[in-house]
C-alpha atoms as a PDB file:
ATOM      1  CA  UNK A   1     118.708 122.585  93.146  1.00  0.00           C
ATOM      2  CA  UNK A   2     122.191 122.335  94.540  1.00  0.00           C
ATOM      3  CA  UNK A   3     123.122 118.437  95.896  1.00  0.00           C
ATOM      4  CA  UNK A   4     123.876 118.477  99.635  1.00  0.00           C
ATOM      5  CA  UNK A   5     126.116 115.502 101.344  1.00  0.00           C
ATOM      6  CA  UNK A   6     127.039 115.028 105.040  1.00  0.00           C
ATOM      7  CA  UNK A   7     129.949 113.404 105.704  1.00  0.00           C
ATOM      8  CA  UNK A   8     130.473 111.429 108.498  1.00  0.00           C
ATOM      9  CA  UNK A   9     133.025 109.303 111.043  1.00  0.00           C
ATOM     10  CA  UNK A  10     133.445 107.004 113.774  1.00  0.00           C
ATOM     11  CA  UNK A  11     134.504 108.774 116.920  1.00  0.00           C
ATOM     12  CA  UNK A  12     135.560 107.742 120.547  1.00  0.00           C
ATOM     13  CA  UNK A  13     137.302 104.927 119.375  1.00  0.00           C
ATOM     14  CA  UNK A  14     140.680 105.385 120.373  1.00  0.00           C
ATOM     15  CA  UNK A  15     143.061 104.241 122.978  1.00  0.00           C
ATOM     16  CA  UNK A  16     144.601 107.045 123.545  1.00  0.00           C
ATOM     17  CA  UNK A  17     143.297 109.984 125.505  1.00  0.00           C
ATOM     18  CA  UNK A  18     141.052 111.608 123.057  1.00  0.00           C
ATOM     19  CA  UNK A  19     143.288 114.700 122.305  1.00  0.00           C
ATOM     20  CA  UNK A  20     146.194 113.446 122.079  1.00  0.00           C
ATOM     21  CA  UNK A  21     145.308 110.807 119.062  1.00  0.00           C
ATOM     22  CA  UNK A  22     144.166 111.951 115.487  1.00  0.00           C
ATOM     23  CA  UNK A  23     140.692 111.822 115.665  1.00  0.00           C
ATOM     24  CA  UNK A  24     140.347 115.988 116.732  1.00  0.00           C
ATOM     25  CA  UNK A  25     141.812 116.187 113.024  1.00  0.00           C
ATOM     26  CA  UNK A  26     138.803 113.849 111.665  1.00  0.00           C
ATOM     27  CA  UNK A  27     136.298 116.215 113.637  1.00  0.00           C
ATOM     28  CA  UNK A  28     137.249 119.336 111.774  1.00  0.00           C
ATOM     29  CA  UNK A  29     136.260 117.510 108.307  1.00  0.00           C
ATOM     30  CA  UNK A  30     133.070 116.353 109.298  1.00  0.00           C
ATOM     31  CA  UNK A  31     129.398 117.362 109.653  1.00  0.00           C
ATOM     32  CA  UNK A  32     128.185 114.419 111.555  1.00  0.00           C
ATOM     33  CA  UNK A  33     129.917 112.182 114.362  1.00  0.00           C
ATOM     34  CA  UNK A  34     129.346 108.909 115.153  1.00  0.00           C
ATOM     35  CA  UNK A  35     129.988 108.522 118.776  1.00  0.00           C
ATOM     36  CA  UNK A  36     131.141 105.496 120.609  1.00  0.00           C
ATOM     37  CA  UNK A  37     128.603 104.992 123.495  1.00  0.00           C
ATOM     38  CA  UNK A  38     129.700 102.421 125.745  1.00  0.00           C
ATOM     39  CA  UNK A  39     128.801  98.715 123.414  1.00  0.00           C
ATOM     40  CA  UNK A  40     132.533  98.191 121.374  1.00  0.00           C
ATOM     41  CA  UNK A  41     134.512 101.374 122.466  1.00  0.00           C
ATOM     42  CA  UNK A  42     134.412 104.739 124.239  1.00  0.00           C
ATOM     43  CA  UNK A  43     133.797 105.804 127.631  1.00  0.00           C
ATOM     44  CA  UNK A  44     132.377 108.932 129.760  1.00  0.00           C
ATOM     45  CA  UNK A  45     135.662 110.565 129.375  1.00  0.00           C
ATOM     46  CA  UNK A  46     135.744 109.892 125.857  1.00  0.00           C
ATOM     47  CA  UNK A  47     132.094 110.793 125.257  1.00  0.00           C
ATOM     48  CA  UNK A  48     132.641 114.258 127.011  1.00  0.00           C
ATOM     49  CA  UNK A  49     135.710 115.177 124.954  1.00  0.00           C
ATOM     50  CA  UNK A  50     134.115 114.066 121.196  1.00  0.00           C
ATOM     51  CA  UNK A  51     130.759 116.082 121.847  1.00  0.00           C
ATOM     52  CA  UNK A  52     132.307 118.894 123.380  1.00  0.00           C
ATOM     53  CA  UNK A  53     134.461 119.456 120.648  1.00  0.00           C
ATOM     54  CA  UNK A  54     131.417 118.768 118.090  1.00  0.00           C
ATOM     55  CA  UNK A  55     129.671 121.405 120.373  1.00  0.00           C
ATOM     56  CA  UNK A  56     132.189 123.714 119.681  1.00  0.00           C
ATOM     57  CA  UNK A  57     132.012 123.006 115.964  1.00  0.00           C
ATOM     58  CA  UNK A  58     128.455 122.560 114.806  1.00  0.00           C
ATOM     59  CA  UNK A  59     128.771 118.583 114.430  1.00  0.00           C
ATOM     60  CA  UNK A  60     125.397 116.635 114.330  1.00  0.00           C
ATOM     61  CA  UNK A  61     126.233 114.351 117.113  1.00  0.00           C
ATOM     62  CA  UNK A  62     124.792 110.185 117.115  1.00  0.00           C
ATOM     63  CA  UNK A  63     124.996 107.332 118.920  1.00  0.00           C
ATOM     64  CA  UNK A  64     126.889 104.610 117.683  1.00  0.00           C
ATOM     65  CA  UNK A  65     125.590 101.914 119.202  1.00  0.00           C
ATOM     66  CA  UNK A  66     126.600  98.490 119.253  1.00  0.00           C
ATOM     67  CA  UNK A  67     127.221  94.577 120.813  1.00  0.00           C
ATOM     68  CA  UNK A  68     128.521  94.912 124.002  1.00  0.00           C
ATOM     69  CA  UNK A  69     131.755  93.201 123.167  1.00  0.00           C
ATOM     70  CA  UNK A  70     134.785  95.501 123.494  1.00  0.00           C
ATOM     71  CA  UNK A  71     136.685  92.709 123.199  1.00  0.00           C
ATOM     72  CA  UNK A  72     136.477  92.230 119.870  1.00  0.00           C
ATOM     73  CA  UNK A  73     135.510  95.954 118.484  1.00  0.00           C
ATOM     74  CA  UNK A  74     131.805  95.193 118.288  1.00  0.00           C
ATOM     75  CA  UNK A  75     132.920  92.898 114.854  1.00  0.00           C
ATOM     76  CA  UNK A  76     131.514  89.948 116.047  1.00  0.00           C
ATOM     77  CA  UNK A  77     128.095  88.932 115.675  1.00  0.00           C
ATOM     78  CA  UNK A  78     126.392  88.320 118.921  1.00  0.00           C
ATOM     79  CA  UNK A  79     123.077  86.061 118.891  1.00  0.00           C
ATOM     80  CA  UNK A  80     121.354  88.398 121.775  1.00  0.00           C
ATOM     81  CA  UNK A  81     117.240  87.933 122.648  1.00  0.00           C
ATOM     82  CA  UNK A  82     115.725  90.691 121.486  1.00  0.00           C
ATOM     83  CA  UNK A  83     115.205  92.025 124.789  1.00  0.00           C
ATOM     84  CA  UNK A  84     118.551  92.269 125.734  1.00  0.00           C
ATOM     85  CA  UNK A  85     119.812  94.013 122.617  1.00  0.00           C
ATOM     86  CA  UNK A  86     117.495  96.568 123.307  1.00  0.00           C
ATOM     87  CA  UNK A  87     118.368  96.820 126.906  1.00  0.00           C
ATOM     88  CA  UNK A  88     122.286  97.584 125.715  1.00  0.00           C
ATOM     89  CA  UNK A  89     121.239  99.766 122.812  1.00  0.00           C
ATOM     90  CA  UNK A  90     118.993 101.733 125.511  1.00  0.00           C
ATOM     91  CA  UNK A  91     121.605 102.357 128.366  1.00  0.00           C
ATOM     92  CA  UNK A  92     124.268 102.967 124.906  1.00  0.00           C
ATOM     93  CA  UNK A  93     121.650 105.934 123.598  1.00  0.00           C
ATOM     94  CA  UNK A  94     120.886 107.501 127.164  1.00  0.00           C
ATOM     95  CA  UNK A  95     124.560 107.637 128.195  1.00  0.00           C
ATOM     96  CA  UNK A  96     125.529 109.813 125.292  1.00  0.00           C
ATOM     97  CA  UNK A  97     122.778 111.453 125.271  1.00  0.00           C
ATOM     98  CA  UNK A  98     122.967 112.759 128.810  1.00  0.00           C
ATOM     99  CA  UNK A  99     126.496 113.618 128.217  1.00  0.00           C
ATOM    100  CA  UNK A 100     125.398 115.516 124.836  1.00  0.00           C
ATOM    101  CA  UNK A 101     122.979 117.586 126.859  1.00  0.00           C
ATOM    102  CA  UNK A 102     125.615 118.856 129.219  1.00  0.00           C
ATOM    103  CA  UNK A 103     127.537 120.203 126.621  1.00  0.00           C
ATOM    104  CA  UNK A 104     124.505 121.976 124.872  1.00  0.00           C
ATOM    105  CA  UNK A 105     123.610 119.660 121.938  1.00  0.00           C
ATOM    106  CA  UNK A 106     121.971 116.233 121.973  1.00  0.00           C
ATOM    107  CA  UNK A 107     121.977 112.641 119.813  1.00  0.00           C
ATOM    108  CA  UNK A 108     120.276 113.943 116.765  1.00  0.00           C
ATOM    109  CA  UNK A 109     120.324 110.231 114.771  1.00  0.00           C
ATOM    110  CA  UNK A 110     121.594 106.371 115.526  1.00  0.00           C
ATOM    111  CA  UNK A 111     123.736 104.674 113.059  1.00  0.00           C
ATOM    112  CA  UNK A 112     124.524 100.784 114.360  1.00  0.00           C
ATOM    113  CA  UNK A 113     128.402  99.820 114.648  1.00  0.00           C
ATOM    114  CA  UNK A 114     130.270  96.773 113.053  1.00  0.00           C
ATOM    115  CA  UNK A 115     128.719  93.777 113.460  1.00  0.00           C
ATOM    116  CA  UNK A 116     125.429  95.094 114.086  1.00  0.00           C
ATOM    117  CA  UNK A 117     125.205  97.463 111.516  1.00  0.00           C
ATOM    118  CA  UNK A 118     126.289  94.398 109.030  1.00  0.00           C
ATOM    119  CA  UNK A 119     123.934  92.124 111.064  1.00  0.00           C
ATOM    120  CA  UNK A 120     120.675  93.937 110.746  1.00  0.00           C
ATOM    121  CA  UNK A 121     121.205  93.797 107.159  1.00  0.00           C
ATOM    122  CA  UNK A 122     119.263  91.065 106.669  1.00  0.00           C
ATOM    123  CA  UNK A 123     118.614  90.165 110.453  1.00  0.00           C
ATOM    124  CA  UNK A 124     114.789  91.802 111.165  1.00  0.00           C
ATOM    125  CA  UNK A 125     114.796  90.541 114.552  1.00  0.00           C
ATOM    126  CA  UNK A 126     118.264  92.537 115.852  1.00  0.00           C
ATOM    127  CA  UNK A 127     116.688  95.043 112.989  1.00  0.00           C
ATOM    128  CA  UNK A 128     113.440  95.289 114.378  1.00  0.00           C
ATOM    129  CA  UNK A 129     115.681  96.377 117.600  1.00  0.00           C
ATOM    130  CA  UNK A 130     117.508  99.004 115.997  1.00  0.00           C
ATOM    131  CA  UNK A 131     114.874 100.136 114.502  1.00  0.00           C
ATOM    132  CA  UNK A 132     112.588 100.826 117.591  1.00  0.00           C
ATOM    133  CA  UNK A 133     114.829 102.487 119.310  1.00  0.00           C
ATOM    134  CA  UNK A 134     115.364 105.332 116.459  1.00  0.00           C
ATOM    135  CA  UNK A 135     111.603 105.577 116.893  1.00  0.00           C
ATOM    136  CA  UNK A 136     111.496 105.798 120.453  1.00  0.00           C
ATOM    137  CA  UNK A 137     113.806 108.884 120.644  1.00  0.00           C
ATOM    138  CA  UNK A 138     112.356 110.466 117.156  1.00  0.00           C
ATOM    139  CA  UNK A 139     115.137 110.264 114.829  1.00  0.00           C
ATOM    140  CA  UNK A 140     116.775 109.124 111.873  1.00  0.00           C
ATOM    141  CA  UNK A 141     118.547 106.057 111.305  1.00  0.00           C
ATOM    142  CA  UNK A 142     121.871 105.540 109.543  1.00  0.00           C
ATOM    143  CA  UNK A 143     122.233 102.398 107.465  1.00  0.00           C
ATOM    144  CA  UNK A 144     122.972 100.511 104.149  1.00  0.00           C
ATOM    145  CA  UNK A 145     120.638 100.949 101.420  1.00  0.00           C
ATOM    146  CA  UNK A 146     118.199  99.006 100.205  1.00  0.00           C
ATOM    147  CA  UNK A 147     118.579  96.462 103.268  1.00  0.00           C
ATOM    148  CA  UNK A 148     116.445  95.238 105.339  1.00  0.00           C
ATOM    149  CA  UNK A 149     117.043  98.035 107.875  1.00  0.00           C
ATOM    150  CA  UNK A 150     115.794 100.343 105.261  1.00  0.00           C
ATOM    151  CA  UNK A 151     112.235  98.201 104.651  1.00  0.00           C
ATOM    152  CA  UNK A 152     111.733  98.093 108.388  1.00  0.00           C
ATOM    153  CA  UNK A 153     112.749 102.024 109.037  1.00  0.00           C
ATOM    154  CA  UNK A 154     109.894 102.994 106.139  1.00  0.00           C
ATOM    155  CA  UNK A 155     107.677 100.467 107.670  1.00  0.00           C
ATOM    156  CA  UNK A 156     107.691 101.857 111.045  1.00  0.00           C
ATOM    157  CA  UNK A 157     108.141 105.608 110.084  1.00  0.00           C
ATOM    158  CA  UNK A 158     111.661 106.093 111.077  1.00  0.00           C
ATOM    159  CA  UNK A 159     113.850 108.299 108.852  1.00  0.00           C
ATOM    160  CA  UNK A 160     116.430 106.800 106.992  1.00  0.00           C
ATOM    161  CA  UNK A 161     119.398 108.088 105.802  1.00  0.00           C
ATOM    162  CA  UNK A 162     121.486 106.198 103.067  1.00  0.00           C
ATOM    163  CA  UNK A 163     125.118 105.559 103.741  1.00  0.00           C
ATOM    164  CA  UNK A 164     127.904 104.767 101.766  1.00  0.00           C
ATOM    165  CA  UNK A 165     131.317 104.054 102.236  1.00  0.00           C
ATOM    166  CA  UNK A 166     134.109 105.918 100.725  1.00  0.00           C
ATOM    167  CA  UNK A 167     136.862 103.804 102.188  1.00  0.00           C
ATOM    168  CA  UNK A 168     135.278 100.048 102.061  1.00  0.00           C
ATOM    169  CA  UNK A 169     134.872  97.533  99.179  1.00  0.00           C
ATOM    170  CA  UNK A 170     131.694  96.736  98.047  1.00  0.00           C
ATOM    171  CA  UNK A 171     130.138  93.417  96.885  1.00  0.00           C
ATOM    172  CA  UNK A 172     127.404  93.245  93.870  1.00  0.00           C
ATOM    173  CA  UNK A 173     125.028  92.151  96.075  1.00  0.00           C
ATOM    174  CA  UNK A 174     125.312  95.926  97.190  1.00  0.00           C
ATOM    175  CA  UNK A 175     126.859  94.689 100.979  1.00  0.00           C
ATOM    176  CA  UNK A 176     130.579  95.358 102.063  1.00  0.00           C
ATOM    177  CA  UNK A 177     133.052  93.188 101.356  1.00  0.00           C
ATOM    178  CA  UNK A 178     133.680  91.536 104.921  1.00  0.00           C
ATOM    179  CA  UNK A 179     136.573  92.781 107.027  1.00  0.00           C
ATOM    180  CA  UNK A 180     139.053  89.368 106.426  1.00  0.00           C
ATOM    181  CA  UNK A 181     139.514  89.627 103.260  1.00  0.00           C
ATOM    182  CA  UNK A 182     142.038  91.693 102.070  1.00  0.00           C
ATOM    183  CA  UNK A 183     140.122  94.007  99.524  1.00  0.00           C
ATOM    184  CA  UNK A 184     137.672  95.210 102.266  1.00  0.00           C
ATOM    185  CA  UNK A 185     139.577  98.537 102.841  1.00  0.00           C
ATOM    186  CA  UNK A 186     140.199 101.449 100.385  1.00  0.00           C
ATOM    187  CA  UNK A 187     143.006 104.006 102.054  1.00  0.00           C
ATOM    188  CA  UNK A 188     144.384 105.245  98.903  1.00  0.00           C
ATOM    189  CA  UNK A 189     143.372 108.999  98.816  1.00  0.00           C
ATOM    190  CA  UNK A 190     143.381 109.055  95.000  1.00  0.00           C
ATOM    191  CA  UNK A 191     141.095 105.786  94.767  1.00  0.00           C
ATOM    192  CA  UNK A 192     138.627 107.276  96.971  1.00  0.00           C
ATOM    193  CA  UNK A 193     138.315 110.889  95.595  1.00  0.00           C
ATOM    194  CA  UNK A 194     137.817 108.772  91.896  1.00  0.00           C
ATOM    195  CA  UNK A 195     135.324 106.983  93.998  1.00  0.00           C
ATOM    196  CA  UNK A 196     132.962 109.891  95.304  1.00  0.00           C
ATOM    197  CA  UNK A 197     133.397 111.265  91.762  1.00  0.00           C
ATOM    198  CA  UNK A 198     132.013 108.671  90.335  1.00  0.00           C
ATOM    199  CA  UNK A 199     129.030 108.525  92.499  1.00  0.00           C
ATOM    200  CA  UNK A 200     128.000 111.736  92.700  1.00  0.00           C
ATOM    201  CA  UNK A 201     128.323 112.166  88.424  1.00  0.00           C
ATOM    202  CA  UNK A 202     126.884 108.297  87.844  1.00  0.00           C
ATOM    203  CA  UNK A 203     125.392 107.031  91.013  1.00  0.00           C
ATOM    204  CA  UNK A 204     127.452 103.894  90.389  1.00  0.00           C
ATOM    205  CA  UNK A 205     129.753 101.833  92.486  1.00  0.00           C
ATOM    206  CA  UNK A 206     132.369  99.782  91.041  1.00  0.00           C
ATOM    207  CA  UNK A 207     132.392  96.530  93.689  1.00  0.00           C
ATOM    208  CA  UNK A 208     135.495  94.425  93.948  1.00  0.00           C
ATOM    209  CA  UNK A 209     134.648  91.731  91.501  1.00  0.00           C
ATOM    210  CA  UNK A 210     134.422  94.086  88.743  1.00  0.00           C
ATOM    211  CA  UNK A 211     130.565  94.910  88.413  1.00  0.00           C
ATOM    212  CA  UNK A 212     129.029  97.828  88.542  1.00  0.00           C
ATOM    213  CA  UNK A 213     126.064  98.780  90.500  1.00  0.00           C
ATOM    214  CA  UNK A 214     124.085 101.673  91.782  1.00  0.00           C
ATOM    215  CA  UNK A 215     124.110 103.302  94.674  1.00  0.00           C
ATOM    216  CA  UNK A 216     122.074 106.130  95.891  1.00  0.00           C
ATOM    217  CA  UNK A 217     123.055 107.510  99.422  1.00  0.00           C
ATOM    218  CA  UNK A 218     122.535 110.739 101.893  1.00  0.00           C
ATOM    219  CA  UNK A 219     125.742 110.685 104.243  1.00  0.00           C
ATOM    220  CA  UNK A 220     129.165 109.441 103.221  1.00  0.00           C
ATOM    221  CA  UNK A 221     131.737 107.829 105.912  1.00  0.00           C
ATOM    222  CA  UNK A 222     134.851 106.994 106.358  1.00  0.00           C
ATOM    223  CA  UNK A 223     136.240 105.122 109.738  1.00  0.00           C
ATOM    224  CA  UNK A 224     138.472 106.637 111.788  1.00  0.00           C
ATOM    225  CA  UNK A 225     140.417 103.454 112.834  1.00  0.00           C
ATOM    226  CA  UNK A 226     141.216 103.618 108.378  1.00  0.00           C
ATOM    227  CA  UNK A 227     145.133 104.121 107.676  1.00  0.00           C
ATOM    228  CA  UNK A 228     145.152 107.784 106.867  1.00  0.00           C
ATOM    229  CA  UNK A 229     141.799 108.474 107.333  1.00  0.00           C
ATOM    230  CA  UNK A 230     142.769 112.389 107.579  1.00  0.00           C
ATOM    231  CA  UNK A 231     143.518 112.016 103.710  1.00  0.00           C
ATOM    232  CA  UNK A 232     141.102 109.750 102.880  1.00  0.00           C
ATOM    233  CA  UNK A 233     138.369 112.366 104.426  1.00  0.00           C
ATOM    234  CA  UNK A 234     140.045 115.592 102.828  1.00  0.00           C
ATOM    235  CA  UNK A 235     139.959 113.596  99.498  1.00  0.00           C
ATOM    236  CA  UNK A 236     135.742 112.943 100.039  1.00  0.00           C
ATOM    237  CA  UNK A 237     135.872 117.060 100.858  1.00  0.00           C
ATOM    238  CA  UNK A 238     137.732 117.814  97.156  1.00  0.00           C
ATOM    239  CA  UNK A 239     135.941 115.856  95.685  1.00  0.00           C
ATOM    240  CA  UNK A 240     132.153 116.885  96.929  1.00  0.00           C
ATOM    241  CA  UNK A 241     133.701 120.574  96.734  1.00  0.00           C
ATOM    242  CA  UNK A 242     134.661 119.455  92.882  1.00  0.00           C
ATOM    243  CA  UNK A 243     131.567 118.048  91.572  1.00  0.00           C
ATOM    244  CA  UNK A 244     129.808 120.792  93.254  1.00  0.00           C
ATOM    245  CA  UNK A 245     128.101 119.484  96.156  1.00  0.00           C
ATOM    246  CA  UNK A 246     127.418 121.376  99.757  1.00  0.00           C
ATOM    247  CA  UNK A 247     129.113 119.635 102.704  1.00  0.00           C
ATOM    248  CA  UNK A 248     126.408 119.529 105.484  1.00  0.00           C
ATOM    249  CA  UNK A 249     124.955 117.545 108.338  1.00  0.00           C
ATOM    250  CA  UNK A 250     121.095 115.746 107.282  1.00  0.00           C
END
């Protein structure tokens, strides 16, 4: 049976007006989106452009959600109630979503941002939120495997789809290698086409301190905000295309 992959990005990030920055290139080497709702970045104007254009394309279209701290990116843990994550995370989902549907397509999966996504790791109460509200609308989740996310998704029969990250360090506890240290981004486009290589022959992950662990995923991503994320993604393409892999949404 042949090996399938999607291949996904951030989207709706940018400052600039949507087609006048680089991230129409990113959409044309993708087969899933991961659109800024709202929580750390993107706007109605924003939203309209990205899932128009995915529209256009055949991208799977879902809803980044995330804090509601634009300030800082959505990197920032924030130590919500329960109840008013899930409040944010609900207006977040409906807003794309309604946009989505004007343009002929819909959300078709959630994948938490930042400091969320990092957060509900381990976190089952911000987890628990996330969770719910992939099981509210009926579809799959995004997230790190073998986290608590992934426990909780199973639990609760939500979908789960295993990501991995072509352009971020790992550690060997299987998490990423936080954003403030200086290994925590990968942008050479050699490094990460060795990188996919490696886990679509081995399944293994070399982390930053030197071990080596294994990794199973569904979707691979790369961020848009990544220095040369263009190359970065068209190396992920060669190298799925090499080792004989179809590039497709879940």
């Amino acid at each position: 049976m042949t090996r399938r992959m999607d291949v996904n990005c951030d989207l709706g990030e940018t400052a600039q007006p949507w087609v006048d920055s680089h991230e129409p290139l990113l959409m044309g080497l993708i087969t899933s989106a991961n659109v800024a709702c709202g929580g750390h970045a993107g706007d109605d104007v924003s939203m309209h452009a990205v899932c128009e254009r995915a529209a256009h394309l055949g991208v799977t279209i879902g809803a980044q959600v995330s804090y509601p701290d634009r300030q800082n990116f959505g990197r920032v843990r924030m130590h919500l109630d329960p109840t008013s994550l899930a409040s944010t995370l609900r207006h977040q989902y409906a807003a794309l979503d309604e946009v989505a549907r004007r343009h002929g397509t819909r959300v078709s999966y959630v994948k938490p941002h930042g400091a969320l996504y990092n957060t509900i790791v381990r976190d089952v109460v911000h987890g628990s939120v996330v969770v719910d509200l992939a099981r509210h609308h009926g579809v799959p989740l995004f997230g790190l495997p073998n986290s608590a996310t992934e426990e909780l998704a199973v639990e609760r029969g939500v979908r789960f789809i295993r990501e991995w990250f072509a352009d971020r360090g790992y550690l060997a506890g299987g998490e990423l290698v936080p954003r403030s240290r200086p290994d925590a981004l990968i942008t050479d486009a050699g490094d990460v086409r060795t990188r996919v290589a490696r886990l679509i022959r081995n399944g293994v992950v070399e982390c930053v301190d030197g071990a080596t662990i294994r990794m199973e995923c569904d979707t691979i991503c790369v961020h848009s905000d990544t220095p040369g994320a263009v190359h970065l993604l068209n190396a992920v393409r060669d190298a799925l295309t090499s080792e004989r892999v179809t590039i497709g949404a879940i």
